[in-house]
N, C-alpha and C. Protein backbone atom coordinates (compact mmCIF):
# COMPACT_ATOMS: atom_id res chain seq x y z
N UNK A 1 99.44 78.84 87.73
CA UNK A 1 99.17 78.82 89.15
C UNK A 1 98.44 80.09 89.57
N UNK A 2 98.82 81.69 89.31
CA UNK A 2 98.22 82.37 89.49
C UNK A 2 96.90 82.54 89.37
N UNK A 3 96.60 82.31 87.77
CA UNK A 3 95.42 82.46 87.23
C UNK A 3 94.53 81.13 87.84
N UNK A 4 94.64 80.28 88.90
CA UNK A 4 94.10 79.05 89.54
C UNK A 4 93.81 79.50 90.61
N UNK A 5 94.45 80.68 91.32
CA UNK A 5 94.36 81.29 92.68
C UNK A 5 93.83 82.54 92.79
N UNK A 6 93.70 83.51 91.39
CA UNK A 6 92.72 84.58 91.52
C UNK A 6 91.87 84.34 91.68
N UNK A 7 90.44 83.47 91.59
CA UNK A 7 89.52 83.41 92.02
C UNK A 7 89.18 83.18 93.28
N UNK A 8 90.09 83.04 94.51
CA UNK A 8 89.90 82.61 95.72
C UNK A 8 90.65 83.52 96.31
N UNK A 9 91.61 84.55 96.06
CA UNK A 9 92.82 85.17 96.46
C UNK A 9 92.91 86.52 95.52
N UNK A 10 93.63 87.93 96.10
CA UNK A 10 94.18 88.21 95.46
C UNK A 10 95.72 88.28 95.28
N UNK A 11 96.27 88.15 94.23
CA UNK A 11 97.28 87.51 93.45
C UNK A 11 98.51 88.44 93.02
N UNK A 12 99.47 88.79 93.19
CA UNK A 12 100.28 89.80 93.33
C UNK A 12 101.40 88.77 92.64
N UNK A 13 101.99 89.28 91.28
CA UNK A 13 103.44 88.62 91.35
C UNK A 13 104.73 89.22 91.10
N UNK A 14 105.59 89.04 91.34
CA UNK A 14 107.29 89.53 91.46
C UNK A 14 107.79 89.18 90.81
N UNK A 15 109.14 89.51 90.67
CA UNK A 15 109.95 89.34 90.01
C UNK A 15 111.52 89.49 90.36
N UNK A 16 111.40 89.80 91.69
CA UNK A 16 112.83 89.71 91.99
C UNK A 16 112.34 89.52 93.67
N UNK A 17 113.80 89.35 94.60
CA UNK A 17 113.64 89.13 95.82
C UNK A 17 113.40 91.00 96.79
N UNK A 18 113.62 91.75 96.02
CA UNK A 18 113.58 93.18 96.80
C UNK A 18 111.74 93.53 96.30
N UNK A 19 111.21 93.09 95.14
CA UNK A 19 110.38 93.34 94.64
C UNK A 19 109.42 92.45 95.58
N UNK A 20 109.32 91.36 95.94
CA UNK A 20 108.46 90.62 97.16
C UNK A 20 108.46 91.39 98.53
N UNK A 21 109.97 91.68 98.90
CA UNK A 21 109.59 92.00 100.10
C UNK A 21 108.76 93.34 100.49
N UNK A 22 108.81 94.11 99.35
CA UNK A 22 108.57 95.35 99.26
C UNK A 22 107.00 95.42 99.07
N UNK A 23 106.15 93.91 98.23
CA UNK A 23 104.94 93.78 98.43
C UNK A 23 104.46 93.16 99.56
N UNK A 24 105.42 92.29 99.81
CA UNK A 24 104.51 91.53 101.41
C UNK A 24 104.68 93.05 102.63
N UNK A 25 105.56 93.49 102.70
CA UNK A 25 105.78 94.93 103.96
C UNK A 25 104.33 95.77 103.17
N UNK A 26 104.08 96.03 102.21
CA UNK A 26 103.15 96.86 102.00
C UNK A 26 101.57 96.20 101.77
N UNK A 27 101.34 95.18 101.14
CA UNK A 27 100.21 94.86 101.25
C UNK A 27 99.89 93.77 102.12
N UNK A 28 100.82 93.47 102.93
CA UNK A 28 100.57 91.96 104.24
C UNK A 28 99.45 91.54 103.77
N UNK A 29 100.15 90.28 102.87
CA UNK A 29 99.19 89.16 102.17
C UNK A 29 99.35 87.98 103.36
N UNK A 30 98.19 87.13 103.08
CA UNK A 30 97.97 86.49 104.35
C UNK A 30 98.91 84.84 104.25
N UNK A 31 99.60 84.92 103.15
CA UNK A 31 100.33 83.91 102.32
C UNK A 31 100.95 84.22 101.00
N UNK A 32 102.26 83.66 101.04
CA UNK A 32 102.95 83.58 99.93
C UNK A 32 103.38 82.54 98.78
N UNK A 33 102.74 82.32 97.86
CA UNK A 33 103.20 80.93 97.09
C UNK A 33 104.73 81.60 96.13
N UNK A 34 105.81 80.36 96.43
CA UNK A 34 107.01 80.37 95.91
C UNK A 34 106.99 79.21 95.07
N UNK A 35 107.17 79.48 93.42
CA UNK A 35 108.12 78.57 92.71
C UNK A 35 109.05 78.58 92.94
N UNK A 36 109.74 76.99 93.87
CA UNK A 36 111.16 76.56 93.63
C UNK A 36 111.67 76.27 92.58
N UNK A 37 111.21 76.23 91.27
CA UNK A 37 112.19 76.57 90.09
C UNK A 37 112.66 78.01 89.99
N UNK A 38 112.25 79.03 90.54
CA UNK A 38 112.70 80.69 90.30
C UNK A 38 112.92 81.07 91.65
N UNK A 39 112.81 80.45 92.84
CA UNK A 39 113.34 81.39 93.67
C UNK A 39 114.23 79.95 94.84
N UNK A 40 115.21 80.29 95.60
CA UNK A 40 116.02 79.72 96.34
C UNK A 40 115.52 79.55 97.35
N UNK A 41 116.01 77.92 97.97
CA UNK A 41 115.57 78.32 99.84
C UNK A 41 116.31 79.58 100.37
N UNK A 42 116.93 79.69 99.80
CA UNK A 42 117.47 81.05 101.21
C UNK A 42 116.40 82.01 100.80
N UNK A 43 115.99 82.12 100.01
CA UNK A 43 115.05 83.15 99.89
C UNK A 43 113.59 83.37 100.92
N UNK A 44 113.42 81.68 100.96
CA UNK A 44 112.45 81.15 101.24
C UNK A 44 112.66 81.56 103.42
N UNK A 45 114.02 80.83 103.39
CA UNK A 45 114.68 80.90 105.10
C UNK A 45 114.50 82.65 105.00
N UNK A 46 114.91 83.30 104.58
CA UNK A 46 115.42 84.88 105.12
C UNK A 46 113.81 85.76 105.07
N UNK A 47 113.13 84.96 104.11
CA UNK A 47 111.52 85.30 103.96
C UNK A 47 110.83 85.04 105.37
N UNK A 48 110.80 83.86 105.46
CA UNK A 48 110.20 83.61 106.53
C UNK A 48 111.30 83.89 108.37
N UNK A 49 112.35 84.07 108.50
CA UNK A 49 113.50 85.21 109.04
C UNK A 49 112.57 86.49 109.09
N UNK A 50 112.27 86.91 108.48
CA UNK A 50 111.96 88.62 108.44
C UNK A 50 110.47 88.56 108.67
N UNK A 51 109.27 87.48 108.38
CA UNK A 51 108.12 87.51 108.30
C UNK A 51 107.75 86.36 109.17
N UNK A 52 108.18 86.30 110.52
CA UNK A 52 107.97 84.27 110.97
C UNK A 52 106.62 84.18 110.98
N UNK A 53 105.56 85.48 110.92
CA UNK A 53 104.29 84.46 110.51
C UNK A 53 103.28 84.18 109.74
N UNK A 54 104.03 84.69 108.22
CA UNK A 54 103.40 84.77 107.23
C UNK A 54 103.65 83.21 106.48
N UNK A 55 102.47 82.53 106.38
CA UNK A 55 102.86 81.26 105.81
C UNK A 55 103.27 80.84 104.55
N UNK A 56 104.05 80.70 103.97
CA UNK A 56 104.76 80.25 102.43
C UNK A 56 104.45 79.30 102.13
N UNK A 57 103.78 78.63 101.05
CA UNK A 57 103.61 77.19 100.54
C UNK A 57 104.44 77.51 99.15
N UNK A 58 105.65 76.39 98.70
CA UNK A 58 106.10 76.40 97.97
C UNK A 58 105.44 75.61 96.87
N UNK A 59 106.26 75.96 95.54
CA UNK A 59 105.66 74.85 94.68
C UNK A 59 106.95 75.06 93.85
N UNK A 60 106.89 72.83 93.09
CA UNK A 60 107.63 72.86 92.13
C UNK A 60 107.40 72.10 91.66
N UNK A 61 107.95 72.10 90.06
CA UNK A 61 107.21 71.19 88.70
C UNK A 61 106.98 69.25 89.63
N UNK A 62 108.28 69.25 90.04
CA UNK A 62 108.40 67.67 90.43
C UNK A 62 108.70 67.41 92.10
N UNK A 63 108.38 67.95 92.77
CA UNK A 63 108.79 68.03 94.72
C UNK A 63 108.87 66.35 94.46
N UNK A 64 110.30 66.66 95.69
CA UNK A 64 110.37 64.84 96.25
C UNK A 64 110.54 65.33 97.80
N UNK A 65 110.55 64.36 98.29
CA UNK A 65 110.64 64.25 100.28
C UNK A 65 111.74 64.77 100.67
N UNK A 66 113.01 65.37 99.51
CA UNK A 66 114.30 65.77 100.19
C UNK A 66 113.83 67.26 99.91
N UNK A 67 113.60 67.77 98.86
CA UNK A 67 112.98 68.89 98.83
C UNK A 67 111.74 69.51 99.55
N UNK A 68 111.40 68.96 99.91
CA UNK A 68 109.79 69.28 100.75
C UNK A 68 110.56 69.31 102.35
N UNK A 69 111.21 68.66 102.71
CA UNK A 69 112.08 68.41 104.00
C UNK A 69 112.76 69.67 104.02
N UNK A 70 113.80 69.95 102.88
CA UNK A 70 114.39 71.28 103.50
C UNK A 70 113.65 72.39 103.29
N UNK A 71 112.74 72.61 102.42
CA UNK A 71 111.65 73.73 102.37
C UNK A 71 111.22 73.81 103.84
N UNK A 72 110.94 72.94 104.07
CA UNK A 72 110.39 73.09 105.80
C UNK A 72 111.09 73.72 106.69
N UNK A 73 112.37 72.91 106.44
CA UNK A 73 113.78 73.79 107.35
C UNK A 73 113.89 74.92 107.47
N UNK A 74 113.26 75.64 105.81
CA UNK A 74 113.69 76.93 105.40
C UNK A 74 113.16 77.40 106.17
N UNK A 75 112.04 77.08 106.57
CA UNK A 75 110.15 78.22 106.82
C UNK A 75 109.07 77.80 106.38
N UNK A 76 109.40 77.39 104.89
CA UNK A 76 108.13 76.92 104.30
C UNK A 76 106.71 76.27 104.90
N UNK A 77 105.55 76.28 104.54
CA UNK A 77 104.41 75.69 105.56
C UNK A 77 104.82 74.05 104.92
N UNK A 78 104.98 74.23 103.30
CA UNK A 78 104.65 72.88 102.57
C UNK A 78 105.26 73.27 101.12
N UNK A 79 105.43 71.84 100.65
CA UNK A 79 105.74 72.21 99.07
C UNK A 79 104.35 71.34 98.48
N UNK A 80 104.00 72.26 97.29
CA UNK A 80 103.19 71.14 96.27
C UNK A 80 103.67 71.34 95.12
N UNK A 81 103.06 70.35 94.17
CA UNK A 81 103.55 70.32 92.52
C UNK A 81 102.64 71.68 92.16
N UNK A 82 103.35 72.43 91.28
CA UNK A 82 102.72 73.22 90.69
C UNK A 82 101.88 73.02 90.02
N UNK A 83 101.38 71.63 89.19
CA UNK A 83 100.32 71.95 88.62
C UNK A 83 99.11 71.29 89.51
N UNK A 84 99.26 71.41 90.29
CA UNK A 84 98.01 70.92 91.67
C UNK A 84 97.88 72.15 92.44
N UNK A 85 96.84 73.02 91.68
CA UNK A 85 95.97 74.11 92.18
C UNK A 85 95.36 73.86 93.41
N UNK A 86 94.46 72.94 93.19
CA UNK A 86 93.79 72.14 94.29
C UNK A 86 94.68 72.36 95.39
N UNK A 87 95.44 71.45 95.12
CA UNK A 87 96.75 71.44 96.57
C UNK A 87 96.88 72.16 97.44
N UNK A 88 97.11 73.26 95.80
CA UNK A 88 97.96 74.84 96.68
C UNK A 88 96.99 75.17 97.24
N UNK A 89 95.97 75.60 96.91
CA UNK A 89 94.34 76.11 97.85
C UNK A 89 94.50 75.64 98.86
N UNK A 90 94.71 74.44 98.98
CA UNK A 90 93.97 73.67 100.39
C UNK A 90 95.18 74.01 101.10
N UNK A 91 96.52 73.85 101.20
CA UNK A 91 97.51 74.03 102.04
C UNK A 91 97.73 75.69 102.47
N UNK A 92 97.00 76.84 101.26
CA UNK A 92 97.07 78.33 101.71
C UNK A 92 96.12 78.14 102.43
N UNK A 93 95.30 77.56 102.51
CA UNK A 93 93.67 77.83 103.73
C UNK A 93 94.39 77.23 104.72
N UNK A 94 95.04 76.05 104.72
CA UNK A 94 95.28 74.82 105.88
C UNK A 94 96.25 75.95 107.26
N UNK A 95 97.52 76.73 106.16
CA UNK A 95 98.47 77.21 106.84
C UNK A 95 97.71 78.68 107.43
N UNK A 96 96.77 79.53 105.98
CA UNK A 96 96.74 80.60 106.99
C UNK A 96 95.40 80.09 108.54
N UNK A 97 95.07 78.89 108.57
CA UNK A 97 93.86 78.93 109.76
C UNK A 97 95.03 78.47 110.77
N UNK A 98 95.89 78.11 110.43
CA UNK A 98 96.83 77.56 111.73
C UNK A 98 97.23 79.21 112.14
N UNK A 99 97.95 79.88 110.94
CA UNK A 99 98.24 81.16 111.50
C UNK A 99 97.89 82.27 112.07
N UNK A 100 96.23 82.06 111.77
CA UNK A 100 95.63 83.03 112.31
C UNK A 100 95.12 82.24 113.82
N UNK A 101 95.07 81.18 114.34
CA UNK A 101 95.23 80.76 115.45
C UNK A 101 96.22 80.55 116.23
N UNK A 102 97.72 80.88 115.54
CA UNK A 102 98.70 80.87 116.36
C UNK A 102 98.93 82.46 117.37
């Protein structure tokens, strides 16, 4: 996924939940992509809690409508399958033009 989004983005990755917040407070990226296989909705809720307008598009190997539903709940803009680059592009452009017009 990364290496699908450096060419359009630059690409920062973590490894723990103190290690994100510590890059989004310092380099205010204009979006955050989360694998829901490695990181939790609460991560996702307390992320977007501390950042309400930085947009998150999640991703995971297999999203269904119950998962994509509470991602939303969390904060999330959207979930896509991780291996749909495409996707993710279009939903980081989709969310940050909403955000930069909100």
């Amino acid at each position: 996924m990364a290496g699908g989004l450096r060419g359009h983005f630059s690409v920062h990755l973590t490894r723990s939940r103190e290690e994100l917040r510590e890059d989004v407070t310092r380099n205010q990226p204009q979006a955050v992509v989360l694998n829901l296989e490695h990181w939790r909705l609460t991560d996702v809720e307390s992320l977007h809690q501390d950042f309400p307008h930085l947009p998150i598009v999640c991703t995971h190997r297999v999203p269904d409508e119950d998962m994509w539903m509470a991602a939303l709940a969390a904060g999330a803009s959207d979930v896509c399958p991780t291996n749909d680059v495409g996707n993710v592009l279009t939903s980081v452009l989709r969310s940050t033009a909403r955000s930069a017009v909100a």
